[in-house]
Structures are given as C-alpha cells and as structure tokens.
N, C-alpha and C. Protein backbone atom coordinates (compact mmCIF):
# COMPACT_ATOMS: atom_id res chain seq x y z
N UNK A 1 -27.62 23.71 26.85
CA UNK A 1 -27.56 22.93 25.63
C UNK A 1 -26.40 23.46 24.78
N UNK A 2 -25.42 22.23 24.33
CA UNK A 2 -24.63 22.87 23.59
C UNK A 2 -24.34 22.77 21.98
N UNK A 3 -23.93 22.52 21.34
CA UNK A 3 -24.27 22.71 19.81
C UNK A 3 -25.11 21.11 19.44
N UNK A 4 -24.98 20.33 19.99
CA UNK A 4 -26.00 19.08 19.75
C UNK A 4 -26.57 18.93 20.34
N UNK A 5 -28.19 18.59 20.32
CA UNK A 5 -28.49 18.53 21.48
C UNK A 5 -28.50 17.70 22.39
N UNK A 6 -29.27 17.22 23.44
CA UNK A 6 -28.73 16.39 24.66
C UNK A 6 -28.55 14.84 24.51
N UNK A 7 -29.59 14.58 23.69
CA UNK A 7 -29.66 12.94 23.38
C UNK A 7 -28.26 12.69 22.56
N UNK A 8 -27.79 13.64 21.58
CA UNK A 8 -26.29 13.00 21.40
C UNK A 8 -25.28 13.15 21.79
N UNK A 9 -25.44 14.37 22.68
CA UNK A 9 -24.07 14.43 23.65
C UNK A 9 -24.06 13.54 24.75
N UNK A 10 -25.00 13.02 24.83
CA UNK A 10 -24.93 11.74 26.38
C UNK A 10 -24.83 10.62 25.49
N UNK A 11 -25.22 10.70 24.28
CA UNK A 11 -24.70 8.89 23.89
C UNK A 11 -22.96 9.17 23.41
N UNK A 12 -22.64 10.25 22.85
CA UNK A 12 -21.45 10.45 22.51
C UNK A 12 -20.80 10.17 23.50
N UNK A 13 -20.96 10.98 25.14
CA UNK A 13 -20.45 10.82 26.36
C UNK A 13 -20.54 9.00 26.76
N UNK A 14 -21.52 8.20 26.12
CA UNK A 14 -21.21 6.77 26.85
C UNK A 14 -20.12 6.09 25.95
N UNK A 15 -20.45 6.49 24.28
CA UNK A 15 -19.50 5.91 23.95
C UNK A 15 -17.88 6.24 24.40
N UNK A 16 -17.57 7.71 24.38
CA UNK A 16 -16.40 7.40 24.52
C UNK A 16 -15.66 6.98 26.30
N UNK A 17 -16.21 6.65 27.19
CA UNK A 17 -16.29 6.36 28.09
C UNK A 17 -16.64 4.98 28.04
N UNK A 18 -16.57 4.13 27.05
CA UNK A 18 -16.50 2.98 26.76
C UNK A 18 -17.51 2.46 27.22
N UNK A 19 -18.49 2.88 26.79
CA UNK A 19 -20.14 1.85 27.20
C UNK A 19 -20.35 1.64 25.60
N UNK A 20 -20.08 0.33 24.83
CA UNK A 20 -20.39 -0.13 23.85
C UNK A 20 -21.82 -0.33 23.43
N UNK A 21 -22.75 -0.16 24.23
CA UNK A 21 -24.05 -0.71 24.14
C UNK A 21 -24.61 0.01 22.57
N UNK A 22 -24.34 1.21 22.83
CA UNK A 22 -25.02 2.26 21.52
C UNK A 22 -24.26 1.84 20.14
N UNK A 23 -23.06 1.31 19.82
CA UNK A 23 -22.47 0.85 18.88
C UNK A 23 -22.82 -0.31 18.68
N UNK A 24 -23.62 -1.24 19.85
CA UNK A 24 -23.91 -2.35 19.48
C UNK A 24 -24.95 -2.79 18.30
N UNK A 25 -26.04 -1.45 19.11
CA UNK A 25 -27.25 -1.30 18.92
C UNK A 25 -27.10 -1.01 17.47
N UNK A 26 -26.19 0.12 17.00
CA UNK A 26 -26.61 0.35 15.31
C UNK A 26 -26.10 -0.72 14.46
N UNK A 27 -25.10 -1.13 15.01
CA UNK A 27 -24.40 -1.91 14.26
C UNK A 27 -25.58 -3.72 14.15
N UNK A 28 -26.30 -3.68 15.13
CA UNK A 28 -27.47 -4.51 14.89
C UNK A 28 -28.25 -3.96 13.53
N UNK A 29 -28.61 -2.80 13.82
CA UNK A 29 -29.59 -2.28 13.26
C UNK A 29 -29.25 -2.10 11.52
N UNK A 30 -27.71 -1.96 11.37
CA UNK A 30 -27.53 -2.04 9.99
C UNK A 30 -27.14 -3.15 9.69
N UNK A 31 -27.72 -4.15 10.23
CA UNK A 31 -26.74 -5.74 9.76
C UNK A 31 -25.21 -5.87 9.63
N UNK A 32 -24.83 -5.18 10.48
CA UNK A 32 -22.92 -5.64 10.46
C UNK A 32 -23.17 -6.71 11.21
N UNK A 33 -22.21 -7.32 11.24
CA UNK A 33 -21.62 -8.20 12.09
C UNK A 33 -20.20 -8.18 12.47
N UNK A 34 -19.58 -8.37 13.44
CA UNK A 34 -18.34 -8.17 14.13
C UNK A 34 -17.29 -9.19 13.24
N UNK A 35 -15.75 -9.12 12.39
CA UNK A 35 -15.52 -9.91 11.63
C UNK A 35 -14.34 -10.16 12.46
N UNK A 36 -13.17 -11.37 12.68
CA UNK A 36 -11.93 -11.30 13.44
C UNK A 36 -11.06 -10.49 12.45
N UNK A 37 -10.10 -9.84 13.07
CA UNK A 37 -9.30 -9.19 12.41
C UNK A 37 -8.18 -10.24 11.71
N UNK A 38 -8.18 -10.20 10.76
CA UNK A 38 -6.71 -11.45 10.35
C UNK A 38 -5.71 -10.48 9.93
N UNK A 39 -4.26 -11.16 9.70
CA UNK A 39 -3.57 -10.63 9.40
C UNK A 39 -3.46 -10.35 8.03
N UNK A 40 -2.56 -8.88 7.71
CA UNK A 40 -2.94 -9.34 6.06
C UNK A 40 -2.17 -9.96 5.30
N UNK A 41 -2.39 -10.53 4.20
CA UNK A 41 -1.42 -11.59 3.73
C UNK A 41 0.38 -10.92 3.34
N UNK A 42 1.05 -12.00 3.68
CA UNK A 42 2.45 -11.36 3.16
C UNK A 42 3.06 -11.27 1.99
N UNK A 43 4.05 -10.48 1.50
CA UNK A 43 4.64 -10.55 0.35
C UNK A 43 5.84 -9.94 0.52
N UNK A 44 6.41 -11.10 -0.56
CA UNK A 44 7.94 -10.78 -0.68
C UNK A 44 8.10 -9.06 -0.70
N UNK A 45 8.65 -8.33 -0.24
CA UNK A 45 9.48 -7.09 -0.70
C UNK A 45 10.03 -7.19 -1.32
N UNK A 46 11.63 -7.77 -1.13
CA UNK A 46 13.03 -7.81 -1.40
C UNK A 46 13.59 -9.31 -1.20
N UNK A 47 14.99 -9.23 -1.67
CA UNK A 47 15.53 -10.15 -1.74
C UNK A 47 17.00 -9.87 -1.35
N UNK A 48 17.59 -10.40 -1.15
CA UNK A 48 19.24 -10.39 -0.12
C UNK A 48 20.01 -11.13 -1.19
N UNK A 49 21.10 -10.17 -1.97
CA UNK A 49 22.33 -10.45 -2.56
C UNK A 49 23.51 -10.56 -1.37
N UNK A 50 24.21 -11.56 -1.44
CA UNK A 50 25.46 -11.43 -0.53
C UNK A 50 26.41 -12.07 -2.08
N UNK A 51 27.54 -11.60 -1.40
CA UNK A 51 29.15 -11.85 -2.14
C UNK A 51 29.43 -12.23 -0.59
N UNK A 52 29.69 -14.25 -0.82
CA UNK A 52 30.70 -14.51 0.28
C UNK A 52 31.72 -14.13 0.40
N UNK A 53 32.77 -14.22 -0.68
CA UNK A 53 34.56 -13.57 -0.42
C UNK A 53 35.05 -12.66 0.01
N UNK A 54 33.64 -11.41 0.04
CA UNK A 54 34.00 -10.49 0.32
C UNK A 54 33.60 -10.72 1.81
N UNK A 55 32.62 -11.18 2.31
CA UNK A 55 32.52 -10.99 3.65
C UNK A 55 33.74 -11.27 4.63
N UNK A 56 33.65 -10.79 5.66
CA UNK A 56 34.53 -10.83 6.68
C UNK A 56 34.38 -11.22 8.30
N UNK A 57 32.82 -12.05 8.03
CA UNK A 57 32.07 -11.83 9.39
C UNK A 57 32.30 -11.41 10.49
N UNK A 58 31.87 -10.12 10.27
CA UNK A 58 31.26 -9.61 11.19
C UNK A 58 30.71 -9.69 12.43
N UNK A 59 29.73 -9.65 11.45
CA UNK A 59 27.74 -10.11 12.24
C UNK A 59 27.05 -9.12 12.21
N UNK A 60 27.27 -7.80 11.58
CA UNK A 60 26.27 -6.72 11.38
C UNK A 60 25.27 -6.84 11.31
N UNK A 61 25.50 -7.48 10.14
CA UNK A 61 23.98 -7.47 9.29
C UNK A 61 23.38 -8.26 9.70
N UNK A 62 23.80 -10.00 10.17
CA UNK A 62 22.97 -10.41 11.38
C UNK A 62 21.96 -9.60 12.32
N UNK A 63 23.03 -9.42 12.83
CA UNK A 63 22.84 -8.62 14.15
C UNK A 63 21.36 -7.45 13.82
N UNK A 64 21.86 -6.43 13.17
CA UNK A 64 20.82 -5.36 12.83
C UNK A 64 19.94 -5.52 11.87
N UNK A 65 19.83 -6.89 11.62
CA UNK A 65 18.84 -6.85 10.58
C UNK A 65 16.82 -7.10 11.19
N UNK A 66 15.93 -6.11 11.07
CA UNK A 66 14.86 -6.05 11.95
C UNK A 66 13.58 -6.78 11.54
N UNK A 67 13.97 -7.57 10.38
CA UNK A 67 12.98 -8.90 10.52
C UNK A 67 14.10 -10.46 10.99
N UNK A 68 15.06 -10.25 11.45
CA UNK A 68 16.16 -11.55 11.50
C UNK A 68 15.76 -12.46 10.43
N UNK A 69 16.11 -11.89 9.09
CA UNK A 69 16.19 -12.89 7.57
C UNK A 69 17.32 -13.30 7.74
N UNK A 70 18.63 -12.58 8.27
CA UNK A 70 19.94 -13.34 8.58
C UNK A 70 20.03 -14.05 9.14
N UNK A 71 21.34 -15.56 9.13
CA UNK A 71 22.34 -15.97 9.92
C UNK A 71 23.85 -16.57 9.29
N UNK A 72 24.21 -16.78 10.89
CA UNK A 72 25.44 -17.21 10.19
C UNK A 72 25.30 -18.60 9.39
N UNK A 73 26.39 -18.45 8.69
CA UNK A 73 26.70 -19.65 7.75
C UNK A 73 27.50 -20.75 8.92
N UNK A 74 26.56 -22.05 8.36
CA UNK A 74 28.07 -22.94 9.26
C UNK A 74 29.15 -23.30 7.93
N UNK A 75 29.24 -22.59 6.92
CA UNK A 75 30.28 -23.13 6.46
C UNK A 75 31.39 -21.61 5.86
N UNK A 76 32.41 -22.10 5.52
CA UNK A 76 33.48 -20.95 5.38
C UNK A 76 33.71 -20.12 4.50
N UNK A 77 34.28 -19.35 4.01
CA UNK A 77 34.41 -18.57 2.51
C UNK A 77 35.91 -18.93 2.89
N UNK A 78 36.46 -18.13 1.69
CA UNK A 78 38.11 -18.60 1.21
C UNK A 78 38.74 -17.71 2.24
N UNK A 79 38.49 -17.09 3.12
CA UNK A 79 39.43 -16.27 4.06
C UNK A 79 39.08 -16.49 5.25
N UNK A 80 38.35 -18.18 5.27
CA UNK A 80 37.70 -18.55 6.57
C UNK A 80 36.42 -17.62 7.42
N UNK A 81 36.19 -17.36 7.35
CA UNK A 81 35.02 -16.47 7.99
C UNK A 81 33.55 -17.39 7.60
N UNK A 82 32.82 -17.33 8.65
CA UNK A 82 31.18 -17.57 8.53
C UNK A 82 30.52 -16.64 7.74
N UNK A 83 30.06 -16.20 6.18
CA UNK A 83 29.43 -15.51 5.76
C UNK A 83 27.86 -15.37 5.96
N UNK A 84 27.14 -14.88 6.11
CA UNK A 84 25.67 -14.47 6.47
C UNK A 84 24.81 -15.70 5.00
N UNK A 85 23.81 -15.96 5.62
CA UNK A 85 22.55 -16.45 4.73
C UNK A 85 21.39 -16.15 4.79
N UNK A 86 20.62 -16.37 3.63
CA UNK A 86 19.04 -15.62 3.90
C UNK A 86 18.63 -16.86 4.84
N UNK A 87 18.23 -16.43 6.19
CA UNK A 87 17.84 -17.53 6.74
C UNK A 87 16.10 -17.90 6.45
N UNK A 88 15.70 -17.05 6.65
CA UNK A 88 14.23 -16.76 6.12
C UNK A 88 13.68 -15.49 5.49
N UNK A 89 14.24 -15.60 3.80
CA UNK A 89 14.02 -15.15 2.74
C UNK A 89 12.95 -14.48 2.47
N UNK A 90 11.73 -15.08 2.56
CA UNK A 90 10.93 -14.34 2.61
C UNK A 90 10.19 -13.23 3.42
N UNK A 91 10.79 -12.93 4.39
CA UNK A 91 10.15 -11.73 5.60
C UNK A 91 11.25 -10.54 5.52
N UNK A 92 12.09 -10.46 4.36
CA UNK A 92 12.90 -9.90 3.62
C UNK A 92 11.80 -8.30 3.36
N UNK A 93 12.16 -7.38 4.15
CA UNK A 93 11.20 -6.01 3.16
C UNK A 93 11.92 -4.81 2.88
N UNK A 94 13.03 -5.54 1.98
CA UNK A 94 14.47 -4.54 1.41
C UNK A 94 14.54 -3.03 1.93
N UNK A 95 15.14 -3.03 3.02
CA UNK A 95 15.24 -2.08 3.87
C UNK A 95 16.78 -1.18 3.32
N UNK A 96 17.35 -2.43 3.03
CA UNK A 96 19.10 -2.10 2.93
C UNK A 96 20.14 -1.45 4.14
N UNK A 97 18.98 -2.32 5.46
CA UNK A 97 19.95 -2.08 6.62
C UNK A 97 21.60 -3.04 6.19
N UNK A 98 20.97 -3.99 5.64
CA UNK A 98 22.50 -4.54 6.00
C UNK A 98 23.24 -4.10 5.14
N UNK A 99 23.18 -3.30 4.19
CA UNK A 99 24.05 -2.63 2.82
C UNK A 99 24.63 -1.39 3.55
N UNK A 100 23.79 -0.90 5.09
CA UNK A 100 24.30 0.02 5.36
C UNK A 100 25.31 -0.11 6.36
N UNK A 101 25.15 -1.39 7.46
CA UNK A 101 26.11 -1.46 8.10
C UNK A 101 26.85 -2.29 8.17
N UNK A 102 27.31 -2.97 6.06
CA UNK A 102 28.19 -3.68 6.16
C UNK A 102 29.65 -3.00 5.75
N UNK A 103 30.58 -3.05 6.53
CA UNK A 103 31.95 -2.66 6.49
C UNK A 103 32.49 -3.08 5.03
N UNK A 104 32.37 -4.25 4.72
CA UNK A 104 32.74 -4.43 3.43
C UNK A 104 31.72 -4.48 2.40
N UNK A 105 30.65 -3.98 1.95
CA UNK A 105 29.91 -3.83 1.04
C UNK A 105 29.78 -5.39 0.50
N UNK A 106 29.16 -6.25 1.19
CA UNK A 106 29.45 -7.56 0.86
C UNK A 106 28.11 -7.90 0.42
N UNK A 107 27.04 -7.54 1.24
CA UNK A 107 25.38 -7.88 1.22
C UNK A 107 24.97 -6.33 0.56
N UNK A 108 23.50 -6.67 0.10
CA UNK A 108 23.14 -5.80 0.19
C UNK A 108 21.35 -6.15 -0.30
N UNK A 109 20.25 -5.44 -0.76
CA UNK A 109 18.96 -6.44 -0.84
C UNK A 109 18.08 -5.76 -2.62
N UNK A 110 17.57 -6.43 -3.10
CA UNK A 110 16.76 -5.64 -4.21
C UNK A 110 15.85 -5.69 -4.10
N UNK A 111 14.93 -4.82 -4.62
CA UNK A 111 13.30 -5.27 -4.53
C UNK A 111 12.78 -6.46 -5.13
N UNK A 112 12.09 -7.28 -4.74
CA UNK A 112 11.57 -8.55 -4.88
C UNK A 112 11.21 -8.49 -6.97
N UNK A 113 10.82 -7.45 -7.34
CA UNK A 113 10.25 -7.51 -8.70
C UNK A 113 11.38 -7.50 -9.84
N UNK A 114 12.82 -7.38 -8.77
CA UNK A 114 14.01 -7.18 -9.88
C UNK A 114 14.60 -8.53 -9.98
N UNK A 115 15.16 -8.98 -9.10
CA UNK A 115 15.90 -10.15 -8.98
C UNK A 115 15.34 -11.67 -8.07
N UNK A 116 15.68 -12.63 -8.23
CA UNK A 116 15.70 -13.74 -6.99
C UNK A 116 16.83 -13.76 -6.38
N UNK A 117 16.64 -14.62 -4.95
CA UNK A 117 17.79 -14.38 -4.01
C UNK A 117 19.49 -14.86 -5.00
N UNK A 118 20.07 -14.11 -4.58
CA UNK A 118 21.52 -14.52 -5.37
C UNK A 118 22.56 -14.70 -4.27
N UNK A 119 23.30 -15.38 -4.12
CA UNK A 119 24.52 -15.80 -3.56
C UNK A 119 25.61 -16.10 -4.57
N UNK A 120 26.79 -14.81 -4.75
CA UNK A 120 27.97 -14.56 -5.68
C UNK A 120 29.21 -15.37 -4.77
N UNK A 121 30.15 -16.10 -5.52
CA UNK A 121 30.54 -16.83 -4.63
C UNK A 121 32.27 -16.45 -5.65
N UNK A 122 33.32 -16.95 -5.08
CA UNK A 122 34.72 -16.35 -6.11
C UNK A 122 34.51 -17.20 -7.41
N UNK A 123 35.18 -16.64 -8.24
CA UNK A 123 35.04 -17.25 -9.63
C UNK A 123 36.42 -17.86 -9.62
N UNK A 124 36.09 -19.22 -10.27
CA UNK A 124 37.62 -20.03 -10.05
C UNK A 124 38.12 -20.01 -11.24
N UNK A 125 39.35 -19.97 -11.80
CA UNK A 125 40.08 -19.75 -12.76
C UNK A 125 40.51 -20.84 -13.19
N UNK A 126 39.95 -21.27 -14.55
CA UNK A 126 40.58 -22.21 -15.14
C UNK A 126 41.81 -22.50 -14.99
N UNK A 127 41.83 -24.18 -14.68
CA UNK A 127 43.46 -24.42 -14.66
C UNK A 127 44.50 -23.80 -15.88
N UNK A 128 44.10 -24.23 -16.95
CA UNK A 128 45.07 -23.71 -18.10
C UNK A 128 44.91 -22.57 -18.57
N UNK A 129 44.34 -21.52 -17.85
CA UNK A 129 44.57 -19.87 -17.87
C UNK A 129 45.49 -19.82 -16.84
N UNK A 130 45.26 -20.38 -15.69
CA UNK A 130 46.37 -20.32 -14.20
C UNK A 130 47.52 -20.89 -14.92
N UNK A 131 47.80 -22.17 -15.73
CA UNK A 131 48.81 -22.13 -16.10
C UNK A 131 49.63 -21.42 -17.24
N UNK A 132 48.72 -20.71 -18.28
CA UNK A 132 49.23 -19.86 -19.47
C UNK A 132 49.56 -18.79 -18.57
N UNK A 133 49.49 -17.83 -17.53
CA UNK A 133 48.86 -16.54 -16.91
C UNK A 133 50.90 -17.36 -16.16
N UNK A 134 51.00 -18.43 -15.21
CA UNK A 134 52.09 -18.21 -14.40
C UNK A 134 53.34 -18.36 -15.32
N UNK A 135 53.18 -19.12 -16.44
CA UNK A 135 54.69 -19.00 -17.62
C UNK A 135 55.12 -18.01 -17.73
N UNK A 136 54.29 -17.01 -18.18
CA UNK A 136 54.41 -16.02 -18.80
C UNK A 136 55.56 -15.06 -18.00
C-alpha cells in the first residue's frame, strides 16, 4: 500500500490510462453536463497605419504578417509601386511585425483603443502656393 490507499490508486490508474468511466460517473453525480467548447469571441487588438508614398513594395509585411491582415493594393502610389492594405482589419493583434520588417518605415499598427485604421496618403499642394513657391 502506498500513500493512498488502493481504491484510489486503481481509479487514478484507469483514469489516466484513459478509461473515462470514473469521470463520467462523478461528473453524473454532481450534475455537470459536458458543454461544446466554442471559440472565444474576437476583438479588435490593433489597427494598421500605412503611409502609401512612402512604400516601395516590397511585400514584407505582406508576406510576414501572421494573421495575413495584409495585401497588395491593385492600385499605385506616386512612385508606382502596389502599396499594402488592411485586407482584413479586424484579425489585426498589433504585433508590429510589419513596423519591423518594413525597410521604409511605411506601415506600422496601434492598439485598437488609440486610433481607427488610417491610410496617410501625399499631401497635394495647392496650386497657387506651387505657383507663389516657383516665381520666387
């Protein structure tokens, strides 16, 4: 006999040897019932700032990003390049992989409680500053 005695070292021995019967049994006996496991609900983390002009596509941040919230853009920035989009924004859980392996500091993500998604795009210069600014 060893520090318990025999009746619970042989039910201990079925359970973990996977004979469920004895877990069935209490779990009758205290009114549980077996519930499905669901998933638990989601929530925003973060959110994904990009600056198109600056991008240079890449595809980093595509690429390494480990919920794929990225893709490419089908349309261009001013130095032609495909810049990145939140493709699916919300599975976003501001990691700041792509802040880390973007070459040009173009993206980067905030926590969901600071900002909404932002897309910074070039600021265009009034014509008649472009024209006071080239007289000169």
């Amino acid at each position: 006999m060893g520090i318990f005695p025999d009746s619970i070292s042989r039910n201990w021995a079925k359970i973990m040897n996977g004979d469920g019967r004895i877990l069935n049994r209490r779990r009758k006996a205290m009114g549980l019932k077996r519930q499905p496991i669901a998933p638990p609900p989601t929530r925003v983390r973060g959110y994904v700032v990009i600056h198109e002009e600056r991008c240079k596509g890449c595809g980093f941040c595509i690429e390494f990003c480990p919920k794929g919230v990225l893709a490419a853009s089908p349309k261009f920035n001013s130095k032609g390049y495909h810049p990145p989009y939140a493709a699916k924004p919300e599975e976003c859980v501001n990691c700041n992989l792509c802040y880390l392996v973007c070459p040009e500091f173009a993206i980067y993500s905030v926590p969901a409680d600071e900002r909404k998604p932002v897309v910074v795009t070039a600021i265009s210069v009034p014509p008649s500053l472009a024209r006071a600014v080239s007289e000169e």
